[in-house]
C-alpha atoms as a PDB file:
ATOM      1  CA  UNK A   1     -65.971 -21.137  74.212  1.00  0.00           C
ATOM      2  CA  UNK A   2     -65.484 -19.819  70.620  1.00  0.00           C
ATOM      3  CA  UNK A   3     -66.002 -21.418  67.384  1.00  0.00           C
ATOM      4  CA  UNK A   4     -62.693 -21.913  66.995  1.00  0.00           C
ATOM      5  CA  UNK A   5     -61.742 -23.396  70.391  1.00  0.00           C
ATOM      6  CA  UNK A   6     -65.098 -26.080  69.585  1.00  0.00           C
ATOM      7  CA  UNK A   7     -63.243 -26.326  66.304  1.00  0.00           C
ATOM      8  CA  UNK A   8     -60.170 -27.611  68.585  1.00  0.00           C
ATOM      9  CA  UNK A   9     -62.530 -29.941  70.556  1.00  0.00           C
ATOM     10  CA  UNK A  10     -63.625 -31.776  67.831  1.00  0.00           C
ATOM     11  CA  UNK A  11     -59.909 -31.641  66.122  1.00  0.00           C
ATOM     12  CA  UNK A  12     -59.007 -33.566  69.138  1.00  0.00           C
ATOM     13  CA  UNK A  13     -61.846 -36.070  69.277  1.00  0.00           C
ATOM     14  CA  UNK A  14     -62.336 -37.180  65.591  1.00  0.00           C
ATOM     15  CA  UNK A  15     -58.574 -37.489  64.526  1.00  0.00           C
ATOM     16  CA  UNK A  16     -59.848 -37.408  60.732  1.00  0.00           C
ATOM     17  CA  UNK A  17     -60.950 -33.600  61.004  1.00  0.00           C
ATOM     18  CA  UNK A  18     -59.382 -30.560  60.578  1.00  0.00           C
ATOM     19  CA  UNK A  19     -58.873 -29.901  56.736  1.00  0.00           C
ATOM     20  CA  UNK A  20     -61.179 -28.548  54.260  1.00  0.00           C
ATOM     21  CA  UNK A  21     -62.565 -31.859  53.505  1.00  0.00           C
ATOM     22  CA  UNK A  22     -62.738 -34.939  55.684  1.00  0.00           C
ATOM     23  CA  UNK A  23     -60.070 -37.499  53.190  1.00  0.00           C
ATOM     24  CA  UNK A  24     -61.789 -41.328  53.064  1.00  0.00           C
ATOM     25  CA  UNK A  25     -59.160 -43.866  51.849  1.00  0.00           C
ATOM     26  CA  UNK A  26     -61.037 -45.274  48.905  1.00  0.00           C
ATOM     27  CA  UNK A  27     -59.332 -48.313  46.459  1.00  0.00           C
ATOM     28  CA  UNK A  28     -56.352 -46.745  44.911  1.00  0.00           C
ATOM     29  CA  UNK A  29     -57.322 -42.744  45.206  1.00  0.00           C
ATOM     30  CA  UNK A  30     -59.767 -40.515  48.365  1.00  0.00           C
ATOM     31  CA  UNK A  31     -62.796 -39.225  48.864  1.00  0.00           C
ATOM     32  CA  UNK A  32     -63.175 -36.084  49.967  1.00  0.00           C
ATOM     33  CA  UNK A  33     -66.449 -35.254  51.759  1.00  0.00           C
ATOM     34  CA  UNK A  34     -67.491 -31.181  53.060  1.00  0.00           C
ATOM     35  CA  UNK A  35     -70.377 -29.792  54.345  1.00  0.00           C
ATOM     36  CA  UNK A  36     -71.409 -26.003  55.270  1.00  0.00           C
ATOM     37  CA  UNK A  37     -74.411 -24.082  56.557  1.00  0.00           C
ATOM     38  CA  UNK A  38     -75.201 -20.457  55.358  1.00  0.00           C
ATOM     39  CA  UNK A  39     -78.164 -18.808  56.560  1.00  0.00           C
ATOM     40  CA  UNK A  40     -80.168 -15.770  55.928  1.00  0.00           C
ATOM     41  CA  UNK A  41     -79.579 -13.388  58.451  1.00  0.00           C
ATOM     42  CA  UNK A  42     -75.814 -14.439  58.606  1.00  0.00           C
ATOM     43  CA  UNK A  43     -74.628 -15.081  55.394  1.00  0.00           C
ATOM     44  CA  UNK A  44     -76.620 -12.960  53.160  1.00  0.00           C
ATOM     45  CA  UNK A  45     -76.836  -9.093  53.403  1.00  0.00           C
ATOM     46  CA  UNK A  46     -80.182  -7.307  53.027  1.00  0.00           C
ATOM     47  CA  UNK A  47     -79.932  -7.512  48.734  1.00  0.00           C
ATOM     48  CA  UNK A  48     -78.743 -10.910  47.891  1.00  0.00           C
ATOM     49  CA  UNK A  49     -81.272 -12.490  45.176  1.00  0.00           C
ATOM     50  CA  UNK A  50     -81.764 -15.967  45.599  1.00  0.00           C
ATOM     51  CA  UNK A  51     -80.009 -17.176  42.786  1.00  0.00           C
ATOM     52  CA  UNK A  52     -76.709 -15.632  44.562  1.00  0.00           C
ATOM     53  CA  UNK A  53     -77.728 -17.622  47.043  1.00  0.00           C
ATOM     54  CA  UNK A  54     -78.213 -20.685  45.781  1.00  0.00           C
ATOM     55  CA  UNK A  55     -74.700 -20.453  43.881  1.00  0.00           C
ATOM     56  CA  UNK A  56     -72.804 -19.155  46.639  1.00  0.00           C
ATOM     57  CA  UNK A  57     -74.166 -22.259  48.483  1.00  0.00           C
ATOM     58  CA  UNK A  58     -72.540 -24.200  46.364  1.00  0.00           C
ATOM     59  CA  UNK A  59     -69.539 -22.419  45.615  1.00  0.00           C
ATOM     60  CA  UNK A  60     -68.165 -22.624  49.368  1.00  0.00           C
ATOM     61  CA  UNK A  61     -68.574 -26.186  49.097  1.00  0.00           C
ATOM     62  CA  UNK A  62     -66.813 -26.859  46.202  1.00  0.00           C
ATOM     63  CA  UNK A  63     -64.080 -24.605  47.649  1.00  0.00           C
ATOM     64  CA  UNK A  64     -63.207 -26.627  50.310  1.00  0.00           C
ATOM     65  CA  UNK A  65     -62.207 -29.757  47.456  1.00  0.00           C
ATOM     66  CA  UNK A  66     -60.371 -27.033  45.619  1.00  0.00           C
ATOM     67  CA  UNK A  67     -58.317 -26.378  48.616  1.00  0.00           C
ATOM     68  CA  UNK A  68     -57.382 -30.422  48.767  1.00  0.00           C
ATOM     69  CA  UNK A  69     -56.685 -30.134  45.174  1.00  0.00           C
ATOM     70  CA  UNK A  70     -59.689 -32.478  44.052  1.00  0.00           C
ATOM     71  CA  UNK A  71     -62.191 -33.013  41.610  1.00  0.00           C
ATOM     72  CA  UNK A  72     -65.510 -32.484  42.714  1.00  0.00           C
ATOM     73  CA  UNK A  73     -67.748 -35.416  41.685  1.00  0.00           C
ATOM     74  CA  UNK A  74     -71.630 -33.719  42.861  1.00  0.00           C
ATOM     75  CA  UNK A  75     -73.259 -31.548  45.700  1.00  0.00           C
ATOM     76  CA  UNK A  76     -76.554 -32.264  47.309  1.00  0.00           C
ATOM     77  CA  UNK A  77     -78.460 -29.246  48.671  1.00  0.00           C
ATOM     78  CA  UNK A  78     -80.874 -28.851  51.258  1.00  0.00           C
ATOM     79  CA  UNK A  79     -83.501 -25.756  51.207  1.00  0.00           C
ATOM     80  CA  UNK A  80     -85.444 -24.618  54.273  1.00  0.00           C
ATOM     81  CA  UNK A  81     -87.543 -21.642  54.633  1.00  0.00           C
ATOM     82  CA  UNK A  82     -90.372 -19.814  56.261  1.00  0.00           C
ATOM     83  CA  UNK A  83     -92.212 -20.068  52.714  1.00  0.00           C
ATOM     84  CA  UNK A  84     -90.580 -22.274  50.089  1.00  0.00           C
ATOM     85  CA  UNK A  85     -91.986 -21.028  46.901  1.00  0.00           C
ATOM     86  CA  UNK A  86     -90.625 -17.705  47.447  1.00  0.00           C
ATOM     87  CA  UNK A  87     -86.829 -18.936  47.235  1.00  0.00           C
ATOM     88  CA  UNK A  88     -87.301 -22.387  45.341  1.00  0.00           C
ATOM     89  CA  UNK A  89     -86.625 -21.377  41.752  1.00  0.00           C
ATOM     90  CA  UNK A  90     -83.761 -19.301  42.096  1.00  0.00           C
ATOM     91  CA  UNK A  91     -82.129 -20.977  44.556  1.00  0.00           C
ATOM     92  CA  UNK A  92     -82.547 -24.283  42.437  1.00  0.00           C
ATOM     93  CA  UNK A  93     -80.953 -22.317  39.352  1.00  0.00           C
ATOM     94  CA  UNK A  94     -78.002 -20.773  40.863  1.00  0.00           C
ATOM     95  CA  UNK A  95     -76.699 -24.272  42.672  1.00  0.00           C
ATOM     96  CA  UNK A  96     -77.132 -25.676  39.479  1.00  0.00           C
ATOM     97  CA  UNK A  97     -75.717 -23.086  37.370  1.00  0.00           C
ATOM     98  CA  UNK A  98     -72.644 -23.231  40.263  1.00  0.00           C
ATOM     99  CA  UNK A  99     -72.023 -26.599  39.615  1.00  0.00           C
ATOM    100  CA  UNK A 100     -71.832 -26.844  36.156  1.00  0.00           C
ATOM    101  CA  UNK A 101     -69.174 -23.847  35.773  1.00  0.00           C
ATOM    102  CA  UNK A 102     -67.295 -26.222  37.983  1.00  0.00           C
ATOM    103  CA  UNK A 103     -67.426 -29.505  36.741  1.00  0.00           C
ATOM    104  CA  UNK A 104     -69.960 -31.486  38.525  1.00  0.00           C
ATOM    105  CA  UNK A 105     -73.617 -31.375  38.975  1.00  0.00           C
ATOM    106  CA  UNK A 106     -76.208 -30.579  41.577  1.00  0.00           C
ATOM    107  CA  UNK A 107     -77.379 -34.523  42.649  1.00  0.00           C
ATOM    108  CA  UNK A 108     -80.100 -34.220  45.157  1.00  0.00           C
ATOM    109  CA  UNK A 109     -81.077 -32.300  47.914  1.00  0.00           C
ATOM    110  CA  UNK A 110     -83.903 -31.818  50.498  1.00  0.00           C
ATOM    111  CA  UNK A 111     -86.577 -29.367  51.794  1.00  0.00           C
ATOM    112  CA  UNK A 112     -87.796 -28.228  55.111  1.00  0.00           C
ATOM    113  CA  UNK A 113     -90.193 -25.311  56.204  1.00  0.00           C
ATOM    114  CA  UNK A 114     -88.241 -23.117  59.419  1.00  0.00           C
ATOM    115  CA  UNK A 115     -88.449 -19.579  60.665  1.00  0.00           C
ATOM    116  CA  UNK A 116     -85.277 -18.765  58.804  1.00  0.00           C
ATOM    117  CA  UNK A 117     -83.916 -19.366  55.589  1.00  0.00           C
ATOM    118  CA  UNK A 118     -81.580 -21.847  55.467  1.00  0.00           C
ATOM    119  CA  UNK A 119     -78.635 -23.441  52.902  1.00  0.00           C
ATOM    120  CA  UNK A 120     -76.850 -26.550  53.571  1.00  0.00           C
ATOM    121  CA  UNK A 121     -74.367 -27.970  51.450  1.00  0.00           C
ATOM    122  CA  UNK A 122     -72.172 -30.996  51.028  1.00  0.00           C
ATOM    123  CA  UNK A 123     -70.152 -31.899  48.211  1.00  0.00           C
ATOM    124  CA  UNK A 124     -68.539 -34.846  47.133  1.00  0.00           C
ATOM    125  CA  UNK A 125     -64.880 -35.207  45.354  1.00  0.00           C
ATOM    126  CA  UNK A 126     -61.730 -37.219  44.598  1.00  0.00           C
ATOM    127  CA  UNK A 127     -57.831 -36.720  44.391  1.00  0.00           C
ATOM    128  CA  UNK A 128     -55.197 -38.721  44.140  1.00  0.00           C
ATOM    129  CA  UNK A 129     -52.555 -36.921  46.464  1.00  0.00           C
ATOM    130  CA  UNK A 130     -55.012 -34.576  48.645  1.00  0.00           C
ATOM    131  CA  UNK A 131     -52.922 -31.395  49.351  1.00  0.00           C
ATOM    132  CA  UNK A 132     -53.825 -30.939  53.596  1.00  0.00           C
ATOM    133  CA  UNK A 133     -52.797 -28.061  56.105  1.00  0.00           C
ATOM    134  CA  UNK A 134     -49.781 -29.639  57.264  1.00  0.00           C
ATOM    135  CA  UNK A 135     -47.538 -30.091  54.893  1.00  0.00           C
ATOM    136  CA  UNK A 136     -45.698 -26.512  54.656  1.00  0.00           C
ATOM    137  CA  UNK A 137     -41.521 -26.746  55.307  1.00  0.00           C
ATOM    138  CA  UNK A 138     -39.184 -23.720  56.504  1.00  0.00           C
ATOM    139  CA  UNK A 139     -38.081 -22.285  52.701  1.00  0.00           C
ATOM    140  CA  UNK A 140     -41.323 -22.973  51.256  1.00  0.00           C
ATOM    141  CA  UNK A 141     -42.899 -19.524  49.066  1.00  0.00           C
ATOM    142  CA  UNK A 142     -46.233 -18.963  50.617  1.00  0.00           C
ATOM    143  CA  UNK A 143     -48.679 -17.733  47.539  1.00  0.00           C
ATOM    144  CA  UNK A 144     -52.334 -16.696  46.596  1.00  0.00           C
ATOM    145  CA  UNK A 145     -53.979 -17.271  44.095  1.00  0.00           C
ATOM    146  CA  UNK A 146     -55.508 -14.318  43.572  1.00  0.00           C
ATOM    147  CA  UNK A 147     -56.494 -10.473  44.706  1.00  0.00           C
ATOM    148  CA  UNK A 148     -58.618 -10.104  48.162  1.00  0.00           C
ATOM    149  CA  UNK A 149     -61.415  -8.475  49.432  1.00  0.00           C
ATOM    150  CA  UNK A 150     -64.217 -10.115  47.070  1.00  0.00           C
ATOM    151  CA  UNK A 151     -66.621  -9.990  49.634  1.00  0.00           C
ATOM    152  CA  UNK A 152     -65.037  -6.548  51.698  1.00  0.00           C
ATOM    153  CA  UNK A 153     -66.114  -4.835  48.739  1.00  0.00           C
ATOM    154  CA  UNK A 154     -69.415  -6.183  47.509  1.00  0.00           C
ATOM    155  CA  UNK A 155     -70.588  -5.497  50.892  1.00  0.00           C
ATOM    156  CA  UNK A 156     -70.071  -1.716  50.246  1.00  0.00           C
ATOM    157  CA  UNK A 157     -72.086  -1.813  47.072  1.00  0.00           C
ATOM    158  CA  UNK A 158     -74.579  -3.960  48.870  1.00  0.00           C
ATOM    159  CA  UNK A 159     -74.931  -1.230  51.644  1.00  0.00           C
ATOM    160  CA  UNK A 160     -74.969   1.368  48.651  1.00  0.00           C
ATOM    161  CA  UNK A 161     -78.065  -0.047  47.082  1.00  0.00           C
ATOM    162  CA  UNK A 162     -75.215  -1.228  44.298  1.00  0.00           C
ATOM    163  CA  UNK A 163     -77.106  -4.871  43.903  1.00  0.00           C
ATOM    164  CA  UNK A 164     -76.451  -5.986  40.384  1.00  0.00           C
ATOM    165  CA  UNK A 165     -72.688  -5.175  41.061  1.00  0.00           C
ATOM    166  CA  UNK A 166     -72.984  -6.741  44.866  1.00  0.00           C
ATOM    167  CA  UNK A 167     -74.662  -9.815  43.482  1.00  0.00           C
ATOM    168  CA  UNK A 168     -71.490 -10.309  40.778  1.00  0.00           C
ATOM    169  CA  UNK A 169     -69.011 -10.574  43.283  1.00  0.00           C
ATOM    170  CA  UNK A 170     -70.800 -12.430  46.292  1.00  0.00           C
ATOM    171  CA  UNK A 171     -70.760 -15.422  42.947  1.00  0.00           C
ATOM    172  CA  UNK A 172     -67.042 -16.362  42.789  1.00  0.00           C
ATOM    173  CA  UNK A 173     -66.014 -18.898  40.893  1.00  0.00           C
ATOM    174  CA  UNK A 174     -64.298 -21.556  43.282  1.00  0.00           C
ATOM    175  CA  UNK A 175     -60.442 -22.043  41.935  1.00  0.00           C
ATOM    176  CA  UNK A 176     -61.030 -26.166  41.167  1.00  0.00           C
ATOM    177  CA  UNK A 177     -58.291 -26.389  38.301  1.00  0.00           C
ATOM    178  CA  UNK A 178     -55.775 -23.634  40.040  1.00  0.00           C
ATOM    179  CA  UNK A 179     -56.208 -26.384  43.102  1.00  0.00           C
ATOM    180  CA  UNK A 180     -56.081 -29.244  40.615  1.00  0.00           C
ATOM    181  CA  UNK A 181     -52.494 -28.021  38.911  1.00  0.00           C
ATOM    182  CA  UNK A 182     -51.093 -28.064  42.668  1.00  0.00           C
ATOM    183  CA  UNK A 183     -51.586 -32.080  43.339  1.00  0.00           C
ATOM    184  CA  UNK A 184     -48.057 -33.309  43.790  1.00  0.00           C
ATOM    185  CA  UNK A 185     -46.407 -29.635  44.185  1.00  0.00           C
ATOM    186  CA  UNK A 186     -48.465 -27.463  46.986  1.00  0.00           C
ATOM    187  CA  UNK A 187     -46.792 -28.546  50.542  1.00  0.00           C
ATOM    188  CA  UNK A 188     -50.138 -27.550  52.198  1.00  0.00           C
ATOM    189  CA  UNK A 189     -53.308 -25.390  51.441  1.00  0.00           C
ATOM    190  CA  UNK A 190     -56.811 -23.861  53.004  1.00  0.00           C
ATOM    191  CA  UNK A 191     -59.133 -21.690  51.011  1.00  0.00           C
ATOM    192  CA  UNK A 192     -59.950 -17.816  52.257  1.00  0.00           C
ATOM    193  CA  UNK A 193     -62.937 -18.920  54.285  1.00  0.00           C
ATOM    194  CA  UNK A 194     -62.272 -17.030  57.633  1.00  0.00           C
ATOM    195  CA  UNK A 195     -59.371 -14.412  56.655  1.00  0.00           C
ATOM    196  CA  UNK A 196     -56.202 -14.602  55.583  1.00  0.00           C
ATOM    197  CA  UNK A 197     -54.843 -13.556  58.962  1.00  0.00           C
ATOM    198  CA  UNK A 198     -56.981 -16.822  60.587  1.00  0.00           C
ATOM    199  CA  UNK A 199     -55.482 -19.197  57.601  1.00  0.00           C
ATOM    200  CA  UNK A 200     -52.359 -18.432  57.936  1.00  0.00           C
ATOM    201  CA  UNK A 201     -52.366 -19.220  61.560  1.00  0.00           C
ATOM    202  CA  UNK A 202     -54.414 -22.538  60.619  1.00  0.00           C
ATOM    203  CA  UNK A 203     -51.303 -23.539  58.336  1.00  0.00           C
ATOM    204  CA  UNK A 204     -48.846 -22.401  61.351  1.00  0.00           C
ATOM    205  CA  UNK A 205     -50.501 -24.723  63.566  1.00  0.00           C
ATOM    206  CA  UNK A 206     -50.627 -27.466  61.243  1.00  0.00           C
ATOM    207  CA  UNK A 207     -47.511 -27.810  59.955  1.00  0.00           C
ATOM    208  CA  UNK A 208     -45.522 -26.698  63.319  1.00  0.00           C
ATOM    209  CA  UNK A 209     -44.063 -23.557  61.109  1.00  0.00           C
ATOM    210  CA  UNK A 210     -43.998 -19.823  61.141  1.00  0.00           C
ATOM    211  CA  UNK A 211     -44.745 -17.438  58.253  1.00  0.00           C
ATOM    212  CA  UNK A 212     -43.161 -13.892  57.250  1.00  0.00           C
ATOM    213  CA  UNK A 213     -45.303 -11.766  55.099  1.00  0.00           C
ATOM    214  CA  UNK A 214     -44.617  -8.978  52.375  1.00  0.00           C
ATOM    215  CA  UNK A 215     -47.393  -6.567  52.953  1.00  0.00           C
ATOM    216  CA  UNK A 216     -46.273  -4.911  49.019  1.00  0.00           C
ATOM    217  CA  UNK A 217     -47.204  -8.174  47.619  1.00  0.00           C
ATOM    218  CA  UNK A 218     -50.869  -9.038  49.140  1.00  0.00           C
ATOM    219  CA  UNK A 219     -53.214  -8.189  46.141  1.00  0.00           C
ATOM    220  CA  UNK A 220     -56.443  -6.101  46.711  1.00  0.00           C
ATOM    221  CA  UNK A 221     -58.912  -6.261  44.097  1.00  0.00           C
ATOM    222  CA  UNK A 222     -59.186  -3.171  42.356  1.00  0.00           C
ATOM    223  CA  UNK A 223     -61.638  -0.541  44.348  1.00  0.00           C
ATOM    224  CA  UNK A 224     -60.069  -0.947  47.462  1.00  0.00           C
ATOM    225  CA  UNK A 225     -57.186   1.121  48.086  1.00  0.00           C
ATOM    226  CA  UNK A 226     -53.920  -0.078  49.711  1.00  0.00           C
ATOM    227  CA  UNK A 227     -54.591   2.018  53.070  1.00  0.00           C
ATOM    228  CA  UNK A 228     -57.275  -0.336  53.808  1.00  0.00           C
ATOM    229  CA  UNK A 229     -54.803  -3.327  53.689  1.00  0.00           C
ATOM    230  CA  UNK A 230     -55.360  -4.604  57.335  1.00  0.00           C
ATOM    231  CA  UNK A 231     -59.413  -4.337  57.049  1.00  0.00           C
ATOM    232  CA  UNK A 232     -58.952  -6.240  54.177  1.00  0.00           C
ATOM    233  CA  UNK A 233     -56.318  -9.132  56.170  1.00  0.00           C
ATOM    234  CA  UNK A 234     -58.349  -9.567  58.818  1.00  0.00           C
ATOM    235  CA  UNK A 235     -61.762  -9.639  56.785  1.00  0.00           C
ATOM    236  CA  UNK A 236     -62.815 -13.231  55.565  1.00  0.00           C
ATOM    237  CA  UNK A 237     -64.675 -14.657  52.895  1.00  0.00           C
ATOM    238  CA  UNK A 238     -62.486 -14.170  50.024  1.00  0.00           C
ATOM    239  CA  UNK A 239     -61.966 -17.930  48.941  1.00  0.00           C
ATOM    240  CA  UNK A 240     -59.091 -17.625  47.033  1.00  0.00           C
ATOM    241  CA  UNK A 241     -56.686 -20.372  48.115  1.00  0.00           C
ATOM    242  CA  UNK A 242     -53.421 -20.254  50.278  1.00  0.00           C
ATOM    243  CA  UNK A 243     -50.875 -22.265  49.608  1.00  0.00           C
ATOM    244  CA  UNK A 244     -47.448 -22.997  50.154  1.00  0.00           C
ATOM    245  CA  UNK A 245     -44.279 -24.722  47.595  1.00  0.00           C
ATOM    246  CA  UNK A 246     -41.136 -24.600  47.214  1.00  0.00           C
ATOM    247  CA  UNK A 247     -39.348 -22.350  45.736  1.00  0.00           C
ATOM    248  CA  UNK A 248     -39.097 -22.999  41.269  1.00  0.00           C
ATOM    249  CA  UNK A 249     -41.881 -25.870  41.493  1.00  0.00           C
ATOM    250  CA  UNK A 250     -44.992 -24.222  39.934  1.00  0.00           C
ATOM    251  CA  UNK A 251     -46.630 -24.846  36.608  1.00  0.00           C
ATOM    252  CA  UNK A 252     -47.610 -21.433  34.885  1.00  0.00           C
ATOM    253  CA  UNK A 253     -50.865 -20.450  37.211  1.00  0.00           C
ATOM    254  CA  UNK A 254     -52.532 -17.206  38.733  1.00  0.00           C
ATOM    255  CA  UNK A 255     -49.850 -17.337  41.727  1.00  0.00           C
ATOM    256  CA  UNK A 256     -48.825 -14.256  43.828  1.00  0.00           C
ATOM    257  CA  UNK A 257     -45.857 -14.732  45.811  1.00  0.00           C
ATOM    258  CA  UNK A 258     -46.614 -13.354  49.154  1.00  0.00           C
ATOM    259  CA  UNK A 259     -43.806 -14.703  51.410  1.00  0.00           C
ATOM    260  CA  UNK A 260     -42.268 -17.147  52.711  1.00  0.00           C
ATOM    261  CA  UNK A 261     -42.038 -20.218  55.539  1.00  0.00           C
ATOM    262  CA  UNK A 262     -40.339 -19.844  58.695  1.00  0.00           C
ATOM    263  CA  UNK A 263     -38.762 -22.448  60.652  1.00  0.00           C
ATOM    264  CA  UNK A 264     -39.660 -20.072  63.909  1.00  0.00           C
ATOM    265  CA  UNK A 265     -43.445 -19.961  65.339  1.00  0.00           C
ATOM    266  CA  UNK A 266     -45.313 -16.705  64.522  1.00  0.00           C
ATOM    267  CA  UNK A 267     -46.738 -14.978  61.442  1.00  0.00           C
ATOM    268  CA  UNK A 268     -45.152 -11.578  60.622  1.00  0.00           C
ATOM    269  CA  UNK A 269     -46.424  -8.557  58.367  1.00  0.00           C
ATOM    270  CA  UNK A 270     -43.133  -7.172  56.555  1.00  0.00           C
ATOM    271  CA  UNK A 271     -43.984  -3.352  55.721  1.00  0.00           C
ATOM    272  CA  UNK A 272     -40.938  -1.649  54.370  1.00  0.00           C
ATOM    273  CA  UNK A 273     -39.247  -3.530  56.920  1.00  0.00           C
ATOM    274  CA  UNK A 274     -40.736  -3.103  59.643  1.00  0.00           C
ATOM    275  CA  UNK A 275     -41.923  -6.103  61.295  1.00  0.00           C
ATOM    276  CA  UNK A 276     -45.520  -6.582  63.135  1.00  0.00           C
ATOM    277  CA  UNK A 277     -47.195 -10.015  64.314  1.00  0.00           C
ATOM    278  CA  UNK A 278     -50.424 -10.612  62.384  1.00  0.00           C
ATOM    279  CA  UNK A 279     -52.999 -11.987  65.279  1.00  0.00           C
ATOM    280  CA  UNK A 280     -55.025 -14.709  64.836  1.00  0.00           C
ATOM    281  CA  UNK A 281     -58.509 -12.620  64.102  1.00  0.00           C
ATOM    282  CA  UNK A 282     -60.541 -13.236  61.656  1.00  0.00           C
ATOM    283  CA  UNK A 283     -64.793 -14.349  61.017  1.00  0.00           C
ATOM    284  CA  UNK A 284     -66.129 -16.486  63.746  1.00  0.00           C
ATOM    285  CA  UNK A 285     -69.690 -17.822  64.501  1.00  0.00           C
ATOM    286  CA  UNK A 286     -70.922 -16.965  68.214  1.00  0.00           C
ATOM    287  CA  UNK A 287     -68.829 -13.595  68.168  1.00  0.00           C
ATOM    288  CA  UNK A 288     -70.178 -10.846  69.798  1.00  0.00           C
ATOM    289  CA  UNK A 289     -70.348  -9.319  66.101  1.00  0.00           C
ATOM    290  CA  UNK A 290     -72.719 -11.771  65.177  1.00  0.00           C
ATOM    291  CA  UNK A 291     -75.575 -10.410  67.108  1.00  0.00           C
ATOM    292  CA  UNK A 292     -76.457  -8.409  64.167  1.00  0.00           C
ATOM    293  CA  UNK A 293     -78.229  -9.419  60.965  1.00  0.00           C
ATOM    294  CA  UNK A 294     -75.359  -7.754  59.273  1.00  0.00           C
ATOM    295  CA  UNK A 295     -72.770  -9.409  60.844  1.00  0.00           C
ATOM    296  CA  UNK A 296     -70.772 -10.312  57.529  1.00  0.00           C
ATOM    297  CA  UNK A 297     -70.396  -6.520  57.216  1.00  0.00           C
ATOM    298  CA  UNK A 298     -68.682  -5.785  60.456  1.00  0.00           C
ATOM    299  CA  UNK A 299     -65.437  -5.973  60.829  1.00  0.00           C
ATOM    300  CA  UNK A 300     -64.644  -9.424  62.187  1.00  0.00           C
ATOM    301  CA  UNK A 301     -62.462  -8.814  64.937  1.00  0.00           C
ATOM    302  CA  UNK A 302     -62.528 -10.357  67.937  1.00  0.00           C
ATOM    303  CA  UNK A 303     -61.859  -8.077  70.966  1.00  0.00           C
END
């Protein structure tokens, strides 16, 4: 089965997953609890310095409480490679580094000697009103919050022995207050983990909705020209958040109106009015793209 159908599995047998964070009722507010692997030959192309690494660890943690519109309280860490000195420093100073642009602090962690290099993160945070998957309602605006193809393009410069520049963008900063100003107005959101062409089917089947697209209005981070658009879609790895609201709710933010909500199942691209069905394609774990080392830099499509 694929990662996303085991996904499904557990969906189905632990009724409290299937958002970014797992949401624990907790006196008057929740907890939101994440965790994520990354590993070496996976996660980090043949360049990354370990104190990428260590922050970019971090920052896909703290991404997921973005995307419920919390607060992140701390992170805990846990290191494990062939030869622990090597990575220990750097890796400690970008996870902390990480944490403190965001807000919170690195709390504790653990170690471990294995054949592979090895990050695992979980992060702790709180909100008040969560913002899940499954709140999006036909006349919602469906909107980014920001350009795409972070990680599509630093994997160019990473192939073209462009490191310095390749190391800058594989450390985004996770969007914590642009997910913070959308308590109480965002009908549902995911962070850009797997593609925006995977997300927005996530959202679909959350909230029992359909989507329509404007493929003018999806922002590409400058570099990338607009003919590469559906690499781009179907790429992964941006984490910029998705989100949906209605129509005249939002406080001044870094939104990009990129469509709308449909009462109708399906996700549609709009180009210049002609309609095409986005498929549901996107980064998954057990692919037959993953057999490489590279595998971030393919093109994450499934057959």
């Amino acid at each position: 089965m694929s990662e996303w159908e085991l996904l499904s599995r557990i969906a189905a047998a632990v009724p409290k997953a299937g958002d970014d964070c797992a949401v624990i009722p907790f006196h008057n507010t929740y907890l939101l609890l994440t965790i994520d692997v990354l590993h070496r030959s996976a996660d980090f192309p043949q360049g990354t310095d370990h104190y990428t690494m260590g922050w970019r660890a971090v920052a896909v943690t703290l991404s997921d409480i973005a995307a419920m519109g919390g607060t992140p309280l701390g992170v805990v860490l846990a290191l494990s490679a062939p030869d622990l000195d090597e990575p220990f420093a750097g890796v400690l100073q970008g996870s902390e580094d990480c944490a403190r642009a965001a807000g919170c602090e690195l709390v504790g962690g653990d170690l471990d000697v294995s054949s592979e290099l090895f990050l695992i993160s979980s992060g702790l945070g709180v909100a008040e009103r969560p913002v899940l998957r499954s709140g999006a309602r036909p006349g919602d605006r469906l909107y980014l919050t920001g350009p795409l193809g972070r990680t599509y393009l630093a994997l160019k410069l990473f192939a073209q022995g462009k490191l310095p520049s390749a190391n800058e963008l594989f450390r985004f900063s996770p969007r914590i207050a642009a997910g913070l100003s959308l308590q109480g107005i965002a009908t549902s959101m995911i962070d850009l983990s797997d593609s925006l062409a995977h997300s927005l089917h996530i959202l679909s089947r959350a909230s029992g909705v359909g989507f329509r697209v404007e493929a003018e209005r999806i922002p590409l981070l400058e570099g990338i020209p607009r003919e590469e658009l559906e690499d781009v879609l179907y790429f992964g790895e941006d984490y910029e958040l998705l989100f949906t609201a209605p129509p005249g709710t939002l406080p001044p933010g870094p939104w990009i109106e990129i469509g709308e909500v449909t009462p109708e199942r399906g996700i549609w691209l709009n180009r210049r009015g002609q309609l095409k069905k986005i498929a549901d394609r996107g980064w998954e774990h057990g692919a037959p793209q993953a057999s490489s080392n590279r595998r971030i830099s393919e093109r994450r499509r499934e057959p």
